[in-house]
PDB file of N, CA and C in Angstrom:
ATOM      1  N   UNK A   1     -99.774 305.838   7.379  1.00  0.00           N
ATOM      2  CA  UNK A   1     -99.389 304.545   7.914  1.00  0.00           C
ATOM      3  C   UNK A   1     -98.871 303.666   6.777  1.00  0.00           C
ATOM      4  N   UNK A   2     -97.516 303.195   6.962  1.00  0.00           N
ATOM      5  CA  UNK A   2     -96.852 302.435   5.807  1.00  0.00           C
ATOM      6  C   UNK A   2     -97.801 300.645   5.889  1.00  0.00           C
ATOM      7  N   UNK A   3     -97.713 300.284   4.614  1.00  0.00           N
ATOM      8  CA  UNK A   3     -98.573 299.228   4.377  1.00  0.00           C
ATOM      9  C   UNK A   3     -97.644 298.310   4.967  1.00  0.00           C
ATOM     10  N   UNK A   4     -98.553 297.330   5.470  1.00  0.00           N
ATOM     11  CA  UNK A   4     -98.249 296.031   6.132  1.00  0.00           C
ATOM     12  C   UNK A   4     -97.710 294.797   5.316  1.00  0.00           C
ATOM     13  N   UNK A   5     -96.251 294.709   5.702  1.00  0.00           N
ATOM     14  CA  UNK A   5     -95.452 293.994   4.597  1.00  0.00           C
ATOM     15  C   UNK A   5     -95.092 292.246   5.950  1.00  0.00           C
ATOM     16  N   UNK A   6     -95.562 291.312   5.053  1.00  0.00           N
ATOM     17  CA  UNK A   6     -95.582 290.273   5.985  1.00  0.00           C
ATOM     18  C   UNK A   6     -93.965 289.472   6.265  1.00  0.00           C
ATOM     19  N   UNK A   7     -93.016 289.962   5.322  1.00  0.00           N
ATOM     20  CA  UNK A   7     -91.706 289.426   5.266  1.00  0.00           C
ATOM     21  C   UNK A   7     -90.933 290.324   5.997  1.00  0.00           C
ATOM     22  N   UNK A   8     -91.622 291.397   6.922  1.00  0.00           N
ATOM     23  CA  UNK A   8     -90.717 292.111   7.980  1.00  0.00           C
ATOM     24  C   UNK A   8     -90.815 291.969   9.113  1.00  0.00           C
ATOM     25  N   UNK A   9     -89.756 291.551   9.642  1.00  0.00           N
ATOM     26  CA  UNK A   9     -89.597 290.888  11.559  1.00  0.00           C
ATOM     27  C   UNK A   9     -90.973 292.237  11.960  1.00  0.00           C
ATOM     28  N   UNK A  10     -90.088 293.221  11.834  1.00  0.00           N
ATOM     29  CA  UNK A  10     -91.031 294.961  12.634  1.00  0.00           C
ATOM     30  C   UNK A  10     -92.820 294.700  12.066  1.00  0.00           C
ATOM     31  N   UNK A  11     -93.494 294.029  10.956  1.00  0.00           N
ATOM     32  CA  UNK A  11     -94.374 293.907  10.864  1.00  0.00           C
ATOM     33  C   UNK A  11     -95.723 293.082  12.277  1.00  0.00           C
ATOM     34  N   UNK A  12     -94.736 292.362  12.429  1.00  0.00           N
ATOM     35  CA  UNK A  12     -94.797 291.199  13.807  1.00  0.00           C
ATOM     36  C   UNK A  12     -94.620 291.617  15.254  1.00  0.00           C
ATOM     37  N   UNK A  13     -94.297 292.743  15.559  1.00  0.00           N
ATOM     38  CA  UNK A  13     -93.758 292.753  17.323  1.00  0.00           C
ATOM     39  C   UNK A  13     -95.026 293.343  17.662  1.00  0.00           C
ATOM     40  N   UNK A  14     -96.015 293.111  17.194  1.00  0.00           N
ATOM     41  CA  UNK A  14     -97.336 293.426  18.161  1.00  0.00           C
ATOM     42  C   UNK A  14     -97.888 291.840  18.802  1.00  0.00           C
ATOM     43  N   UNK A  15     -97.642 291.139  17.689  1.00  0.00           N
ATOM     44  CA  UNK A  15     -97.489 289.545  17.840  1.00  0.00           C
ATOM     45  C   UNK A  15     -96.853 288.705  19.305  1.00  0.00           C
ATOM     46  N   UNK A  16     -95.763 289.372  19.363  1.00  0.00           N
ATOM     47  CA  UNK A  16     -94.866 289.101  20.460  1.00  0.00           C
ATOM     48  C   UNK A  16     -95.837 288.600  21.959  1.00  0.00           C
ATOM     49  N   UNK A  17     -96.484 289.429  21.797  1.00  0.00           N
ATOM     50  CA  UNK A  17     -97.217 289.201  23.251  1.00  0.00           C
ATOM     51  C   UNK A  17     -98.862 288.312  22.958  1.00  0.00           C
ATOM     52  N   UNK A  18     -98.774 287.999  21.819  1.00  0.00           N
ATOM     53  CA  UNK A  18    -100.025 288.348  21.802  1.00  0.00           C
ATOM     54  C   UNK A  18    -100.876 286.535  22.278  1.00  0.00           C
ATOM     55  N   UNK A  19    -102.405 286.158  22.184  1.00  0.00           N
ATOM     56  CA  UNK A  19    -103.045 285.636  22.980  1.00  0.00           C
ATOM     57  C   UNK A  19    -102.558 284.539  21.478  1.00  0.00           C
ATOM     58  N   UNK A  20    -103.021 282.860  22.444  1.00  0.00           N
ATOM     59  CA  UNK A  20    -102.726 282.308  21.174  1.00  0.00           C
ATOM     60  C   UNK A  20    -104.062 282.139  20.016  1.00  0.00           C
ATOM     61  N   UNK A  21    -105.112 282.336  20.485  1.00  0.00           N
ATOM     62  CA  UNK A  21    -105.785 282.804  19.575  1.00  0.00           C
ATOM     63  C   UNK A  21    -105.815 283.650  18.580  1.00  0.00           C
ATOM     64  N   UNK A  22    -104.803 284.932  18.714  1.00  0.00           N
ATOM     65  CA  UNK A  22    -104.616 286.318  18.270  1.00  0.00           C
ATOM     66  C   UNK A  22    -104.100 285.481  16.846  1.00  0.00           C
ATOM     67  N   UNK A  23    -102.853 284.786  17.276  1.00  0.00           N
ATOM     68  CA  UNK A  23    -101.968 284.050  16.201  1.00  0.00           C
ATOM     69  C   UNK A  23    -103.219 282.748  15.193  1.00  0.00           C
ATOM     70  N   UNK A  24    -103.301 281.977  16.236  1.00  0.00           N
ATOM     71  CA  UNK A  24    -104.979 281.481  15.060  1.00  0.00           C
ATOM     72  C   UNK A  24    -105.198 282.392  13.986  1.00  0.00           C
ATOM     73  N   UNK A  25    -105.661 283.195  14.664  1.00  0.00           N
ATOM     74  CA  UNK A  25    -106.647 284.629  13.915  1.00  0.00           C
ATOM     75  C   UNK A  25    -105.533 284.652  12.673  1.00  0.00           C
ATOM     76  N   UNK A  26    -105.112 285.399  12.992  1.00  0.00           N
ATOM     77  CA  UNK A  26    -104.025 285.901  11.670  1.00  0.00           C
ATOM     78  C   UNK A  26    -103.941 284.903  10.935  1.00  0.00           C
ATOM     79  N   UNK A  27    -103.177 283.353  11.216  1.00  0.00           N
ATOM     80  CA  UNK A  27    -103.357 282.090  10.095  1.00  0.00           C
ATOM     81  C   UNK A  27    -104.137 281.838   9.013  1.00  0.00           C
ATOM     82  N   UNK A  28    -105.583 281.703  10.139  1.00  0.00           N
ATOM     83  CA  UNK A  28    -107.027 281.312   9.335  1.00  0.00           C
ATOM     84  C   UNK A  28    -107.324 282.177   8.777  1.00  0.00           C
ATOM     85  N   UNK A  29    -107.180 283.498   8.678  1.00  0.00           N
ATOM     86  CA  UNK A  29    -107.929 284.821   7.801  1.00  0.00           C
ATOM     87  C   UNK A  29    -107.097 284.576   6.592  1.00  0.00           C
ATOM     88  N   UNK A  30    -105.666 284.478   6.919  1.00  0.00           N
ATOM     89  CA  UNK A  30    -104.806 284.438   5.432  1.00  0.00           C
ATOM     90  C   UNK A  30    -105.115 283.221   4.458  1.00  0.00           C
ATOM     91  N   UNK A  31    -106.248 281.950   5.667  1.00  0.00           N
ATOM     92  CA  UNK A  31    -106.082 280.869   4.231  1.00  0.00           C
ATOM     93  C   UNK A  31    -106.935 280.823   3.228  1.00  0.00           C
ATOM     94  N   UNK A  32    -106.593 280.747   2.297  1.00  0.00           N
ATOM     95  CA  UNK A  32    -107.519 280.771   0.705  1.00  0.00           C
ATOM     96  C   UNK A  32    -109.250 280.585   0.806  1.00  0.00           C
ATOM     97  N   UNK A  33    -108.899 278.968   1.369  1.00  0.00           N
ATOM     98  CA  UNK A  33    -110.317 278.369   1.803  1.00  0.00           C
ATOM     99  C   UNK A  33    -111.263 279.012   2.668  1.00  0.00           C
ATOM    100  N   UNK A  34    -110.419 279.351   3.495  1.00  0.00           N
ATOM    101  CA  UNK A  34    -111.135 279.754   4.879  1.00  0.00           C
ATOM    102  C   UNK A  34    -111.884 281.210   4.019  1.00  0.00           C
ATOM    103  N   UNK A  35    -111.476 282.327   3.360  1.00  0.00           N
ATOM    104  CA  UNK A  35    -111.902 283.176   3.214  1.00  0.00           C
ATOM    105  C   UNK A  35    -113.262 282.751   2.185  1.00  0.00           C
ATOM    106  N   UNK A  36    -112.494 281.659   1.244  1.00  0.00           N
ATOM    107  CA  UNK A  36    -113.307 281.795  -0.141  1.00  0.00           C
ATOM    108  C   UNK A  36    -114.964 281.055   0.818  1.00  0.00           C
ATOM    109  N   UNK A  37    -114.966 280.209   1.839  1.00  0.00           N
ATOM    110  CA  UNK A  37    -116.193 279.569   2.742  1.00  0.00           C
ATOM    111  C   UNK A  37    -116.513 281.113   2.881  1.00  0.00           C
ATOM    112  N   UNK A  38    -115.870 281.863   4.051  1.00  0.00           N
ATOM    113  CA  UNK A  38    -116.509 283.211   4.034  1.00  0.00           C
ATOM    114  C   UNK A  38    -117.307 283.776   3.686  1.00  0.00           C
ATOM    115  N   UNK A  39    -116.978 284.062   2.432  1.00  0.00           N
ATOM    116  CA  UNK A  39    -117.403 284.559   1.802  1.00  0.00           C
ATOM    117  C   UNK A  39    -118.608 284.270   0.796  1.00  0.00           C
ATOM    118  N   UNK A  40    -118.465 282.772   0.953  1.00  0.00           N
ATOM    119  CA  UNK A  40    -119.440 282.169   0.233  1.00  0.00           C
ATOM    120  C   UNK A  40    -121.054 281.957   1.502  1.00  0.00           C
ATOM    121  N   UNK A  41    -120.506 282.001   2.352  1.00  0.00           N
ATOM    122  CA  UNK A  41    -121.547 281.949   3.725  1.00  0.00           C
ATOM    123  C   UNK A  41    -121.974 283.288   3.729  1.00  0.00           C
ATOM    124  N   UNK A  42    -121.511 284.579   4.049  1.00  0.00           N
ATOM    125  CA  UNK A  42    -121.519 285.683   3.847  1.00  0.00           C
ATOM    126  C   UNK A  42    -123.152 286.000   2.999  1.00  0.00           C
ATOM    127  N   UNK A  43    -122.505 285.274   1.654  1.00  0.00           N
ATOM    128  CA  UNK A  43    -123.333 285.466   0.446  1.00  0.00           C
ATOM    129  C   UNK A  43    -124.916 285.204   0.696  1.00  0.00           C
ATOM    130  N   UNK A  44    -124.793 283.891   1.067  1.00  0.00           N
ATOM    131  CA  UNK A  44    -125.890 283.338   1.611  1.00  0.00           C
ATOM    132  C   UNK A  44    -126.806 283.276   2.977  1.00  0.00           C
ATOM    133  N   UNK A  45    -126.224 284.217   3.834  1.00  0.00           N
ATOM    134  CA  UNK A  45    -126.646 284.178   4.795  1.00  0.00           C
ATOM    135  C   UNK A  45    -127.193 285.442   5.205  1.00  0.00           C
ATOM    136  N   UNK A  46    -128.496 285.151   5.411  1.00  0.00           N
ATOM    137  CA  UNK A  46    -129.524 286.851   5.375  1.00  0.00           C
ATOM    138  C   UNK A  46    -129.586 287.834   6.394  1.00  0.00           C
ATOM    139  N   UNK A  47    -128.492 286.955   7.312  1.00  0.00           N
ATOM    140  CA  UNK A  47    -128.348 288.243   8.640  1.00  0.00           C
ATOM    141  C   UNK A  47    -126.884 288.088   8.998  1.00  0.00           C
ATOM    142  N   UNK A  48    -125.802 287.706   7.685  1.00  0.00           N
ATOM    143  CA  UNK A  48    -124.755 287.833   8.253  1.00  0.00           C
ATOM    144  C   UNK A  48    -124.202 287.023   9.364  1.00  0.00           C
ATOM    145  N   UNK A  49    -125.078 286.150   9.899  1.00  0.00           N
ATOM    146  CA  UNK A  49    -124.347 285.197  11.235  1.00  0.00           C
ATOM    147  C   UNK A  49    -123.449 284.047  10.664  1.00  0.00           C
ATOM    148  N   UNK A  50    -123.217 283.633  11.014  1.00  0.00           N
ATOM    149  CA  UNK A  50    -122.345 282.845  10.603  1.00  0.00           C
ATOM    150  C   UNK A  50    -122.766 281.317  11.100  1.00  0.00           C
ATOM    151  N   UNK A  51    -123.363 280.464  10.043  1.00  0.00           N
ATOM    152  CA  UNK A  51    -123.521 279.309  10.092  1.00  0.00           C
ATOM    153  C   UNK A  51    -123.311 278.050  10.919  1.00  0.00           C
ATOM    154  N   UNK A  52    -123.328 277.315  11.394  1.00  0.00           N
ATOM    155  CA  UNK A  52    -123.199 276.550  12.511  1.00  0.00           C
ATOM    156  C   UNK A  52    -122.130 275.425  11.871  1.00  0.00           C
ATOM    157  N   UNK A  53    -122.790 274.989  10.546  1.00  0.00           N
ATOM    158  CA  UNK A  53    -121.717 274.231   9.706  1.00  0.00           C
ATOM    159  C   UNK A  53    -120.022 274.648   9.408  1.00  0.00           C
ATOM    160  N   UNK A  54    -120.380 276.098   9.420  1.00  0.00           N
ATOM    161  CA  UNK A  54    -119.014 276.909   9.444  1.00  0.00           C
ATOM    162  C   UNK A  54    -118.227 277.153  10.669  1.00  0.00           C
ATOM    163  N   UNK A  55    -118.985 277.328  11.547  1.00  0.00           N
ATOM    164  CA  UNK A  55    -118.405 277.390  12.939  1.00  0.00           C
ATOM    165  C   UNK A  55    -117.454 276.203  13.194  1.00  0.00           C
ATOM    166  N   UNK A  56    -118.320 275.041  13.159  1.00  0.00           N
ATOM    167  CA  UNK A  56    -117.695 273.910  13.083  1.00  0.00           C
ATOM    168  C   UNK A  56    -116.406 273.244  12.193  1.00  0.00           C
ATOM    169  N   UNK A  57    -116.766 273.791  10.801  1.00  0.00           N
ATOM    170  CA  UNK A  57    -115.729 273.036   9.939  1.00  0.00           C
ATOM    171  C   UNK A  57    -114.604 274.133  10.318  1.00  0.00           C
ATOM    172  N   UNK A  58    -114.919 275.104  10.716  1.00  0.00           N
ATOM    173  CA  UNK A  58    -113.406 275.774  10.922  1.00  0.00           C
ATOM    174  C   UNK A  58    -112.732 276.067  12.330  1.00  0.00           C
ATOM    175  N   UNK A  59    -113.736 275.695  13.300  1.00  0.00           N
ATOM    176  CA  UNK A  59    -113.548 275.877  14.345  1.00  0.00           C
ATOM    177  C   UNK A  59    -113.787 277.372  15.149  1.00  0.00           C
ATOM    178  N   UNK A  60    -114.489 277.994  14.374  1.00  0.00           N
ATOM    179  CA  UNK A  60    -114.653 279.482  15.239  1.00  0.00           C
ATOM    180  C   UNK A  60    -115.662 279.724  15.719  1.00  0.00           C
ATOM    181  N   UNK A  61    -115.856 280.927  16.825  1.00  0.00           N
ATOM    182  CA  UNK A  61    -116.576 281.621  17.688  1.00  0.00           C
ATOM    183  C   UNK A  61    -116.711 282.799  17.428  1.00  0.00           C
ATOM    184  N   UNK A  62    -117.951 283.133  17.163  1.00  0.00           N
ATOM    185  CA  UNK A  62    -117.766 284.499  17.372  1.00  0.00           C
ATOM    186  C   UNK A  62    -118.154 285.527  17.957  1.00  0.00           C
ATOM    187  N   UNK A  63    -117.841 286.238  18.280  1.00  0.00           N
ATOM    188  CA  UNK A  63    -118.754 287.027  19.714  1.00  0.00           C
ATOM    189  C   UNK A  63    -119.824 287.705  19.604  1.00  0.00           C
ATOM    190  N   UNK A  64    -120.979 287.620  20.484  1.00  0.00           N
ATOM    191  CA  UNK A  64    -121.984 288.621  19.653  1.00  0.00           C
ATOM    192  C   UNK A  64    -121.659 290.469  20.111  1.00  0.00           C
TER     193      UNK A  64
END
């Protein structure tokens, strides 16, 4: 499977249809912050859930 190059239209046509959340998704994962919180919650958090403060400051859900 050829690596996922973000400056190609053909990288995107799964996009085409997709939910507008789907598109969220993709945004917020790519931003700096958003990962470096992540990851910093991640760190600190002893079962992996994801914080309520975090939920909030970024706006996500996540499913159990």
């Amino acid at each position: 499977m050829p690596e996922f190059d973000w400056r190609s239209p053909d990288s995107y046509k799964s996009l085409q249809d997709a939910e507008i959340t789907d598109i969220a998704w993709e945004c917020l994962r790519r931003n700096a912050d958003y990962r470096r919180d992540f990851e910093a919650m991640i760190a600190t958090s002893p079962d992996g859930e994801a914080t309520t403060e975090f939920r909030r400051k970024w706006g996500t859900c996540f499913r159990p």
